[in-house]
PDB file of N, CA and C in Angstrom:
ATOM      1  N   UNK A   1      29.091 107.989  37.424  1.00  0.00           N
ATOM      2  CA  UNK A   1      28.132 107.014  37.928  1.00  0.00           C
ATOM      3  C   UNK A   1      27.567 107.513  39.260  1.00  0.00           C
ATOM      4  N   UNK A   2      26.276 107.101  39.389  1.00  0.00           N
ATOM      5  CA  UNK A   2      25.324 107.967  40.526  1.00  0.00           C
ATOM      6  C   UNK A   2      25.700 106.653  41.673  1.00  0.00           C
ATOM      7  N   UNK A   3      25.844 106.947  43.347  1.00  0.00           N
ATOM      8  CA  UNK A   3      25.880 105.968  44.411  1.00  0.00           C
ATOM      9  C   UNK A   3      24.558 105.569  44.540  1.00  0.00           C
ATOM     10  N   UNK A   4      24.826 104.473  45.585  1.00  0.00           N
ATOM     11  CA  UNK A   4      23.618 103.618  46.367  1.00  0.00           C
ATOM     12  C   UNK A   4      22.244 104.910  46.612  1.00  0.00           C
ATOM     13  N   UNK A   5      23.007 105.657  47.479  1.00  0.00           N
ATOM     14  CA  UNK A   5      22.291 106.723  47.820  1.00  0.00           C
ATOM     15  C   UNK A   5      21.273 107.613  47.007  1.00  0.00           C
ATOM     16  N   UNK A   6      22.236 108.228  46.048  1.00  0.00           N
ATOM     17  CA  UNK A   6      21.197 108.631  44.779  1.00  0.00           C
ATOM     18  C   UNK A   6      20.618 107.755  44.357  1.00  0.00           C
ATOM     19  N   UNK A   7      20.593 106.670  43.959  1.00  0.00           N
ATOM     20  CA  UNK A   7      20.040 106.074  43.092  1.00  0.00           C
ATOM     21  C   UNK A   7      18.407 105.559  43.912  1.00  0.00           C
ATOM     22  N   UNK A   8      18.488 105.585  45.572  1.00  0.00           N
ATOM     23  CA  UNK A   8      17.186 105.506  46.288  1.00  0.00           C
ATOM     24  C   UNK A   8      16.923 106.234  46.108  1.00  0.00           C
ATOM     25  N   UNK A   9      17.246 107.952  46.718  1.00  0.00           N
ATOM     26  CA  UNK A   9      16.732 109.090  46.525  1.00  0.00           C
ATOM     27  C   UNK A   9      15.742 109.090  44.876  1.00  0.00           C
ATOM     28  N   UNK A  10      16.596 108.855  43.881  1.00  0.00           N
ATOM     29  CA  UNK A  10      15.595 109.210  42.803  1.00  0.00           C
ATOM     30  C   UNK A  10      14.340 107.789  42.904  1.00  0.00           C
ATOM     31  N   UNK A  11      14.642 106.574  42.945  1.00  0.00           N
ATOM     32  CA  UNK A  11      13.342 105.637  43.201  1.00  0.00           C
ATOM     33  C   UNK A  11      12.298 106.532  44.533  1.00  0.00           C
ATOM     34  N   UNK A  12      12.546 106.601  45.513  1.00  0.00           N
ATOM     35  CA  UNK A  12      11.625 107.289  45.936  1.00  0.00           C
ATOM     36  C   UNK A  12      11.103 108.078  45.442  1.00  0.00           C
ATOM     37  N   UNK A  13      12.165 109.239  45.124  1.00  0.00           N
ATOM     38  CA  UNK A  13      10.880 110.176  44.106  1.00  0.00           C
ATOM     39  C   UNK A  13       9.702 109.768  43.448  1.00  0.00           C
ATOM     40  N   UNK A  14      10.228 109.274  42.219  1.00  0.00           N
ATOM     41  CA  UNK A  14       9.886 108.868  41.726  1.00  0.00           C
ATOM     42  C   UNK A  14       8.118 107.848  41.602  1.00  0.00           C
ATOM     43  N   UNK A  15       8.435 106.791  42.987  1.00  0.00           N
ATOM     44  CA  UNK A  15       7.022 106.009  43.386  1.00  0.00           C
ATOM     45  C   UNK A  15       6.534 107.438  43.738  1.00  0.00           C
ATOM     46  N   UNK A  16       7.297 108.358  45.415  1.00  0.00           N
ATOM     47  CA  UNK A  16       6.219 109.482  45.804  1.00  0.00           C
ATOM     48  C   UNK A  16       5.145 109.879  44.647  1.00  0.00           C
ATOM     49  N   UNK A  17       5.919 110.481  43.718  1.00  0.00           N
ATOM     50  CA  UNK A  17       5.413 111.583  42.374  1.00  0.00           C
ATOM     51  C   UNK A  17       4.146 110.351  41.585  1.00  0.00           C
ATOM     52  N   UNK A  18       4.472 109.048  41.561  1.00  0.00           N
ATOM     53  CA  UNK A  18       3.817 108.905  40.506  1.00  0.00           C
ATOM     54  C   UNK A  18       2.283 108.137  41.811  1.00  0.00           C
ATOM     55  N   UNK A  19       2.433 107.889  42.854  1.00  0.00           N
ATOM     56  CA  UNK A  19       1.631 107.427  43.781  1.00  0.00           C
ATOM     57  C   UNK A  19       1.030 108.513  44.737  1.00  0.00           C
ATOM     58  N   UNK A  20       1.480 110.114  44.400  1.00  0.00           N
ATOM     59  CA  UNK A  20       1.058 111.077  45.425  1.00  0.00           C
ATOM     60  C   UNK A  20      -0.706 110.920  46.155  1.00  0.00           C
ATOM     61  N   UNK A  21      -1.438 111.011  44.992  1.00  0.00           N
ATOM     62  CA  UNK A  21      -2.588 110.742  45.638  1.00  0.00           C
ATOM     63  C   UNK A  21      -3.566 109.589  46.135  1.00  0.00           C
ATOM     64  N   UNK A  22      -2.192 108.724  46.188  1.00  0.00           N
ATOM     65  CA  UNK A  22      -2.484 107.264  47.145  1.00  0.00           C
ATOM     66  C   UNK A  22      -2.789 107.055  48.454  1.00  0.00           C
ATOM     67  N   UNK A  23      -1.494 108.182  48.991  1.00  0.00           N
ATOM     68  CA  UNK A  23      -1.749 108.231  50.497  1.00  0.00           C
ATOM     69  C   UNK A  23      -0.638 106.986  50.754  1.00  0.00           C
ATOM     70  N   UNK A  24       0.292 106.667  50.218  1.00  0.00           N
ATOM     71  CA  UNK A  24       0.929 105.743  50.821  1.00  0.00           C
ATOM     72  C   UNK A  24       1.716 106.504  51.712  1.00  0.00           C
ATOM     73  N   UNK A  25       1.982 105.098  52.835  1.00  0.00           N
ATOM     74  CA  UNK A  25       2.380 105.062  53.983  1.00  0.00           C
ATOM     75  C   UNK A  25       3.588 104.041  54.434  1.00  0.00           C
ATOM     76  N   UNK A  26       5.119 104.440  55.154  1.00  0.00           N
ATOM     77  CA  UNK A  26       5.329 103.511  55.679  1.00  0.00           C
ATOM     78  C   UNK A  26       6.359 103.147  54.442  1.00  0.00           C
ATOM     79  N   UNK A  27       6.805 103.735  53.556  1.00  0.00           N
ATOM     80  CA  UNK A  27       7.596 104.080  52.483  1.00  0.00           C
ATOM     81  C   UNK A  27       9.476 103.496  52.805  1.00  0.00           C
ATOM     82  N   UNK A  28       9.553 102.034  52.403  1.00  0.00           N
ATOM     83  CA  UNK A  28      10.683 101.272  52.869  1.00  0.00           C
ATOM     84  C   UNK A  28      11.846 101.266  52.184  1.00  0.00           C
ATOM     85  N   UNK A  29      13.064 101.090  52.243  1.00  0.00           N
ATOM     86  CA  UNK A  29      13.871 100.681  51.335  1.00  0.00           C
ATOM     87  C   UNK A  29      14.054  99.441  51.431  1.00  0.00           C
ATOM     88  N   UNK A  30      13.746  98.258  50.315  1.00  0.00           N
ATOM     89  CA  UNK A  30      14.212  96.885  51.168  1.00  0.00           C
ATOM     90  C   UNK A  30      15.616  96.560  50.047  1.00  0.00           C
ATOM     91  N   UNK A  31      15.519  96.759  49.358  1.00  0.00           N
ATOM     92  CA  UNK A  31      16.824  95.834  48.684  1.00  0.00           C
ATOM     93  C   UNK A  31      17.712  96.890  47.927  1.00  0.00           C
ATOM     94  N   UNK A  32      18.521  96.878  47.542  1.00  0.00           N
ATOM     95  CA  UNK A  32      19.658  98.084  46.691  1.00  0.00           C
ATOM     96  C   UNK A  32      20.085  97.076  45.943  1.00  0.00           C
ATOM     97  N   UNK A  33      20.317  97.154  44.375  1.00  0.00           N
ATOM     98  CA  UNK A  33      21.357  95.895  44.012  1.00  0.00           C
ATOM     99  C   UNK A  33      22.183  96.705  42.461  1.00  0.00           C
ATOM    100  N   UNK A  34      23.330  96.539  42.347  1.00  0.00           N
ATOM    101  CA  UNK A  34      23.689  97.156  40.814  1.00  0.00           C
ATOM    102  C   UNK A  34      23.730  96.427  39.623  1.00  0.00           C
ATOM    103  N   UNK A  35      22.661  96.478  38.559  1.00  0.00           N
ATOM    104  CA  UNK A  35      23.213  94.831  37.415  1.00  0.00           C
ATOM    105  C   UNK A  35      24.639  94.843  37.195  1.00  0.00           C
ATOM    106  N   UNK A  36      24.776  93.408  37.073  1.00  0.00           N
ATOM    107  CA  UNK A  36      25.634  93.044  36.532  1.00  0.00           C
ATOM    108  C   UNK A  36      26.998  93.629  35.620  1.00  0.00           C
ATOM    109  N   UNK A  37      25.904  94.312  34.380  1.00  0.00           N
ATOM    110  CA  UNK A  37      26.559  95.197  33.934  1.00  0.00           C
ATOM    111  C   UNK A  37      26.913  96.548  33.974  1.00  0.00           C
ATOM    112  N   UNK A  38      26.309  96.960  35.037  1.00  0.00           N
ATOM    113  CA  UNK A  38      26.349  98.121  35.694  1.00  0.00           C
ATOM    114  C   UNK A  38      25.718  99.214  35.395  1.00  0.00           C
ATOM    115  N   UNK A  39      25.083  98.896  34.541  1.00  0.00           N
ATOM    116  CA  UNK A  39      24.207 100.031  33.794  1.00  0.00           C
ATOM    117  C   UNK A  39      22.941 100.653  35.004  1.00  0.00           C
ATOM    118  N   UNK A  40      22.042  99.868  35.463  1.00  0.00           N
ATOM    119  CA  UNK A  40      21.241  99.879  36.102  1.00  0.00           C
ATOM    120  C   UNK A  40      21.054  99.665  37.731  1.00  0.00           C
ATOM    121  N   UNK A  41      20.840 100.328  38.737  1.00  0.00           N
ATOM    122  CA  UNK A  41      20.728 100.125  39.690  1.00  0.00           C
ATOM    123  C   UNK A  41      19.142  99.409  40.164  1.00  0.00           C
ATOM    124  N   UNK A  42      18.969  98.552  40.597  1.00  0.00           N
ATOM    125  CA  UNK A  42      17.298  97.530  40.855  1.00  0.00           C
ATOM    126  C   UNK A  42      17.136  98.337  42.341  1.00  0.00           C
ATOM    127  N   UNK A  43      16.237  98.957  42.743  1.00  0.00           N
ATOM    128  CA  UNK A  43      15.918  99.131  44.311  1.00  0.00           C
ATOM    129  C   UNK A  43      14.237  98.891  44.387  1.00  0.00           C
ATOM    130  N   UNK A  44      14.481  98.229  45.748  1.00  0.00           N
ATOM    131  CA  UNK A  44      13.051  97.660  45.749  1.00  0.00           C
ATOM    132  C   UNK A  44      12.650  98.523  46.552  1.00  0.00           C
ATOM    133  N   UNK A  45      11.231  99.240  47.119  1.00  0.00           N
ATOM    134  CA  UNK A  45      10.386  99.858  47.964  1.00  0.00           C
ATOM    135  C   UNK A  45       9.554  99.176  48.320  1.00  0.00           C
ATOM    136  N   UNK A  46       8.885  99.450  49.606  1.00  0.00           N
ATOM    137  CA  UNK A  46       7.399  98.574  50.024  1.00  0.00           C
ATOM    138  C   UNK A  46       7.311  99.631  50.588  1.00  0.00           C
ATOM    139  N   UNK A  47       5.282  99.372  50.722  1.00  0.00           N
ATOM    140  CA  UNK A  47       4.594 100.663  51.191  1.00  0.00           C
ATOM    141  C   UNK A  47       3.512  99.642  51.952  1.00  0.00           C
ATOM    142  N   UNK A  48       2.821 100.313  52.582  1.00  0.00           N
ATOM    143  CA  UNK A  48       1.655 100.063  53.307  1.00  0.00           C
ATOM    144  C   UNK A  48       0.418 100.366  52.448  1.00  0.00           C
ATOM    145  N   UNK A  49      -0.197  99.340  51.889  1.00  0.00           N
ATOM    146  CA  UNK A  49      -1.698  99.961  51.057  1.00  0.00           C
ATOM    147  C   UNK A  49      -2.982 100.127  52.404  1.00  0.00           C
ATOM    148  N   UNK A  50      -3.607 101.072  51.722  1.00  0.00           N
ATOM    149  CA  UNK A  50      -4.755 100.660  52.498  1.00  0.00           C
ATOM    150  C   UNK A  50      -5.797  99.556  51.940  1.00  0.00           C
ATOM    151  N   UNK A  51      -5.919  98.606  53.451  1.00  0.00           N
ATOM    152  CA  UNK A  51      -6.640  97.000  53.340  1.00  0.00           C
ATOM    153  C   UNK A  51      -7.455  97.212  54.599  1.00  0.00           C
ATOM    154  N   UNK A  52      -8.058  96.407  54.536  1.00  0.00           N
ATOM    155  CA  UNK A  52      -8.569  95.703  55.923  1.00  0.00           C
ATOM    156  C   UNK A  52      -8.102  94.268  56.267  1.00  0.00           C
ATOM    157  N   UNK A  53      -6.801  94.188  56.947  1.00  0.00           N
ATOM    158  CA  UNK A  53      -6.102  92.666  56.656  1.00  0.00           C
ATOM    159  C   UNK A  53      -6.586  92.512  57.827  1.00  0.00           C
ATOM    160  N   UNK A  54      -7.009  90.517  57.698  1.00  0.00           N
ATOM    161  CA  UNK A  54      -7.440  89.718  59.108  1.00  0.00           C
ATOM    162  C   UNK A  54      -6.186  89.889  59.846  1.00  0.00           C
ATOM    163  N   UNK A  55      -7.132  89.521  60.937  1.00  0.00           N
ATOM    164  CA  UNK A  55      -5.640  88.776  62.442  1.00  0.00           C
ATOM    165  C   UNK A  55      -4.904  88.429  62.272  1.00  0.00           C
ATOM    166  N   UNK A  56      -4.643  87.256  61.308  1.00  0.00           N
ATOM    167  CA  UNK A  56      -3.221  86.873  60.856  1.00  0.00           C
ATOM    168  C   UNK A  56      -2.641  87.255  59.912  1.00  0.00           C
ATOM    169  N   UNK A  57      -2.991  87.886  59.217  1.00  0.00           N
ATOM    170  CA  UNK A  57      -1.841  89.099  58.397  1.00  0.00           C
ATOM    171  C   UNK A  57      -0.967  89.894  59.381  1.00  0.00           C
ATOM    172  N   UNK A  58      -2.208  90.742  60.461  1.00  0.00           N
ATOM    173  CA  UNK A  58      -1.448  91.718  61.006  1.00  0.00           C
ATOM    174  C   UNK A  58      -0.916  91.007  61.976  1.00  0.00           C
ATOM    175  N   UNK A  59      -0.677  89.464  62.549  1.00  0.00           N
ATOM    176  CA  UNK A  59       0.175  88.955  63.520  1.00  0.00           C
ATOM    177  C   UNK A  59       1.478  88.955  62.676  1.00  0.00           C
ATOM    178  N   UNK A  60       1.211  88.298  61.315  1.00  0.00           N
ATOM    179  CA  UNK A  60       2.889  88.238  60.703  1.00  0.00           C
ATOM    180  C   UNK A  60       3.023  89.294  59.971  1.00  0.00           C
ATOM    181  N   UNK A  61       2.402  90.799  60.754  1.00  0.00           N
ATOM    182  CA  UNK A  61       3.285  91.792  59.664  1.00  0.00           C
ATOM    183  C   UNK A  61       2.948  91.967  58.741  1.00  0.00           C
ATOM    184  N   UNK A  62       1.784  91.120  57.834  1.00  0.00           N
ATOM    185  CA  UNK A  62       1.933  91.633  56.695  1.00  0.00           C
ATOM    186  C   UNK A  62       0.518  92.302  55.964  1.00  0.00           C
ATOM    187  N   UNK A  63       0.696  93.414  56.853  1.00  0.00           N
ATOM    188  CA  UNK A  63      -0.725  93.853  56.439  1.00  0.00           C
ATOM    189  C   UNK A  63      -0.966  94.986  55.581  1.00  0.00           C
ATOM    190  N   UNK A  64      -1.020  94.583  54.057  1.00  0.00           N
ATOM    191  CA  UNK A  64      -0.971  95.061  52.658  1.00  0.00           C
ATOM    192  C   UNK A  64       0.249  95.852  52.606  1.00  0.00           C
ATOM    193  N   UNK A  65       1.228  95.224  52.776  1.00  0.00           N
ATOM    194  CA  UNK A  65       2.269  95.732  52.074  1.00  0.00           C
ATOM    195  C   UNK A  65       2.713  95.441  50.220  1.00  0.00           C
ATOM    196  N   UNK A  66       3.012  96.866  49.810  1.00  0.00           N
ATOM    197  CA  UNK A  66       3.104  96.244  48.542  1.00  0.00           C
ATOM    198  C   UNK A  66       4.587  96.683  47.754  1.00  0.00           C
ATOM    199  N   UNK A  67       5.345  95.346  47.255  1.00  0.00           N
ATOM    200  CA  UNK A  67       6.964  95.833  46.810  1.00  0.00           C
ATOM    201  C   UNK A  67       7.239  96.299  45.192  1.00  0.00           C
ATOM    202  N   UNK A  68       7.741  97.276  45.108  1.00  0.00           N
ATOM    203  CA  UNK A  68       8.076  97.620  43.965  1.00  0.00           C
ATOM    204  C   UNK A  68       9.431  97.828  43.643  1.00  0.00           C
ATOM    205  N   UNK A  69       9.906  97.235  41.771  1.00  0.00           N
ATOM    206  CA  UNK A  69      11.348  97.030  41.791  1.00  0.00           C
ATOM    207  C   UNK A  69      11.329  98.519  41.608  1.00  0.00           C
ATOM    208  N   UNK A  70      11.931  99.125  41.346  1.00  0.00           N
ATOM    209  CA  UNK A  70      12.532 100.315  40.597  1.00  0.00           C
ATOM    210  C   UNK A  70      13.729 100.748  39.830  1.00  0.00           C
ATOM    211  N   UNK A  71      14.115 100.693  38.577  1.00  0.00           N
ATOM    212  CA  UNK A  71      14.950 100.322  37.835  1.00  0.00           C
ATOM    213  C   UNK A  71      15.756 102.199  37.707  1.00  0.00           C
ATOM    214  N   UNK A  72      16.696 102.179  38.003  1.00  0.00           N
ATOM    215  CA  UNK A  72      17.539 103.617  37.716  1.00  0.00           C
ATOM    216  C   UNK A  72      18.686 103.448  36.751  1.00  0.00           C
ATOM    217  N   UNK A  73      19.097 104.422  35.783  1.00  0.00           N
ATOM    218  CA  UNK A  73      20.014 104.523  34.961  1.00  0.00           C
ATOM    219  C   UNK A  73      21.320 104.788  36.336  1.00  0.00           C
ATOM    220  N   UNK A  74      22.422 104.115  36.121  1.00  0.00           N
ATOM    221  CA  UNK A  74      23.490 104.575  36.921  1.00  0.00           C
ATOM    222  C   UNK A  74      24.355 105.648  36.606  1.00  0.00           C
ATOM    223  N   UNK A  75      23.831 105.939  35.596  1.00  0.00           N
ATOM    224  CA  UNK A  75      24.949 107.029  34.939  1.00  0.00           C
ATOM    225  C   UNK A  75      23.846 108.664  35.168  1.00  0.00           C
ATOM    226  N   UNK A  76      22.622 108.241  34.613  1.00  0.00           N
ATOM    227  CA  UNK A  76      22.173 109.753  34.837  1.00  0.00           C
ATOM    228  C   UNK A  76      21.233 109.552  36.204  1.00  0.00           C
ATOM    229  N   UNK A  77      21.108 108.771  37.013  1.00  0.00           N
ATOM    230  CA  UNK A  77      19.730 108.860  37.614  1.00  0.00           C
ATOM    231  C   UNK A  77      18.595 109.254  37.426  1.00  0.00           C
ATOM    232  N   UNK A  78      18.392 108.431  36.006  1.00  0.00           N
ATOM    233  CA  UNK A  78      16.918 108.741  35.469  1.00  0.00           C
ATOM    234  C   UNK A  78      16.219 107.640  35.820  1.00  0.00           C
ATOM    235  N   UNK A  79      14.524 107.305  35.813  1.00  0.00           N
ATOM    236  CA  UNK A  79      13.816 106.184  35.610  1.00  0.00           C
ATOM    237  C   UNK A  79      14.005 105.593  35.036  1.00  0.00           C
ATOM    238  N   UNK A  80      14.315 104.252  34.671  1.00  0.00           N
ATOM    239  CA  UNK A  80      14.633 102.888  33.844  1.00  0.00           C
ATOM    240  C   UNK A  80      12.816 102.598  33.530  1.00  0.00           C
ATOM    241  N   UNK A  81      12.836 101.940  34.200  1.00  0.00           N
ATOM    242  CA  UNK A  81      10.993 100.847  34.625  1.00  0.00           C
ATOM    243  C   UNK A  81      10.707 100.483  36.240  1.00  0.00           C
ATOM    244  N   UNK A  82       9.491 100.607  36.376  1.00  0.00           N
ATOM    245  CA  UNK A  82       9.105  99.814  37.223  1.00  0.00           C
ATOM    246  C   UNK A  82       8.293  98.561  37.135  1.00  0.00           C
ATOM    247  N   UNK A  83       8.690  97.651  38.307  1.00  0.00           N
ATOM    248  CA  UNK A  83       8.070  96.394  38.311  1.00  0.00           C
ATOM    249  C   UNK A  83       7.346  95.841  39.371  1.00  0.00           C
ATOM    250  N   UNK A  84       6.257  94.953  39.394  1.00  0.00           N
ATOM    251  CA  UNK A  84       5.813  94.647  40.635  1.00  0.00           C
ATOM    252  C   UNK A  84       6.816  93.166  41.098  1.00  0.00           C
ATOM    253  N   UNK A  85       7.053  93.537  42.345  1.00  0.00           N
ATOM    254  CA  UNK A  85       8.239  92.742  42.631  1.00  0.00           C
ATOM    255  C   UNK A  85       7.296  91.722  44.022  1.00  0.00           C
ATOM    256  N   UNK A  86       7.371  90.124  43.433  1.00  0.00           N
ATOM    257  CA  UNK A  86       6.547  88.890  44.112  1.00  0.00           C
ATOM    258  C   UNK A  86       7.108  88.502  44.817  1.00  0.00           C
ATOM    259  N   UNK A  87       6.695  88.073  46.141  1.00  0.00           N
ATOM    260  CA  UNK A  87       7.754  87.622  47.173  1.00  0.00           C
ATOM    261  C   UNK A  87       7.612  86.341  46.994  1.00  0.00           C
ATOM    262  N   UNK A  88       8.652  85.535  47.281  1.00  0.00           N
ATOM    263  CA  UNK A  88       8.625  83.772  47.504  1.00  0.00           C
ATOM    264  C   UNK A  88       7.985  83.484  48.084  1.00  0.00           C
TER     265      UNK A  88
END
């Protein structure tokens, strides 16, 4: 079984490779989690898109950030799926 560690390492890759000519920026780790059944590791990323966000976006921070789940096999550290992950 692959750690916490690998299992970001390959989600990063992974967004990098498939978002290279995005230009994203600002490339986060926010959440690590292992299912249940252990098969799958969930890690979420957020990036900085390019926006033109008003004043109050960029007072609370949130100026086009965008989160993605990223689903890893725990056993090989391969790609599972990705998901767009909605904040509350």
């Amino acid at each position: 079984m692959i750690d916490v560690k690998q299992a970001v390492s390959s989600a990063v890759s992974f967004i990098s490779d498939v978002y290279a000519d995005a230009g994203l920026s600002d490339l986060r780790l926010e959440e690590a989690e292992l299912s249940e059944n252990g098969d799958l590791w969930q890690i979420t990323l957020s990036y900085l898109i390019r926006t033109d966000p008003g004043e109050l976006q960029l007072a609370l921070g949130l100026q086009g950030r965008e989160y993605k789940i990223v689903s890893v096999d725990s056993r090989t550290g391969k790609f599972r799926s990705m998901k767009i992950r909605q904040l509350a």
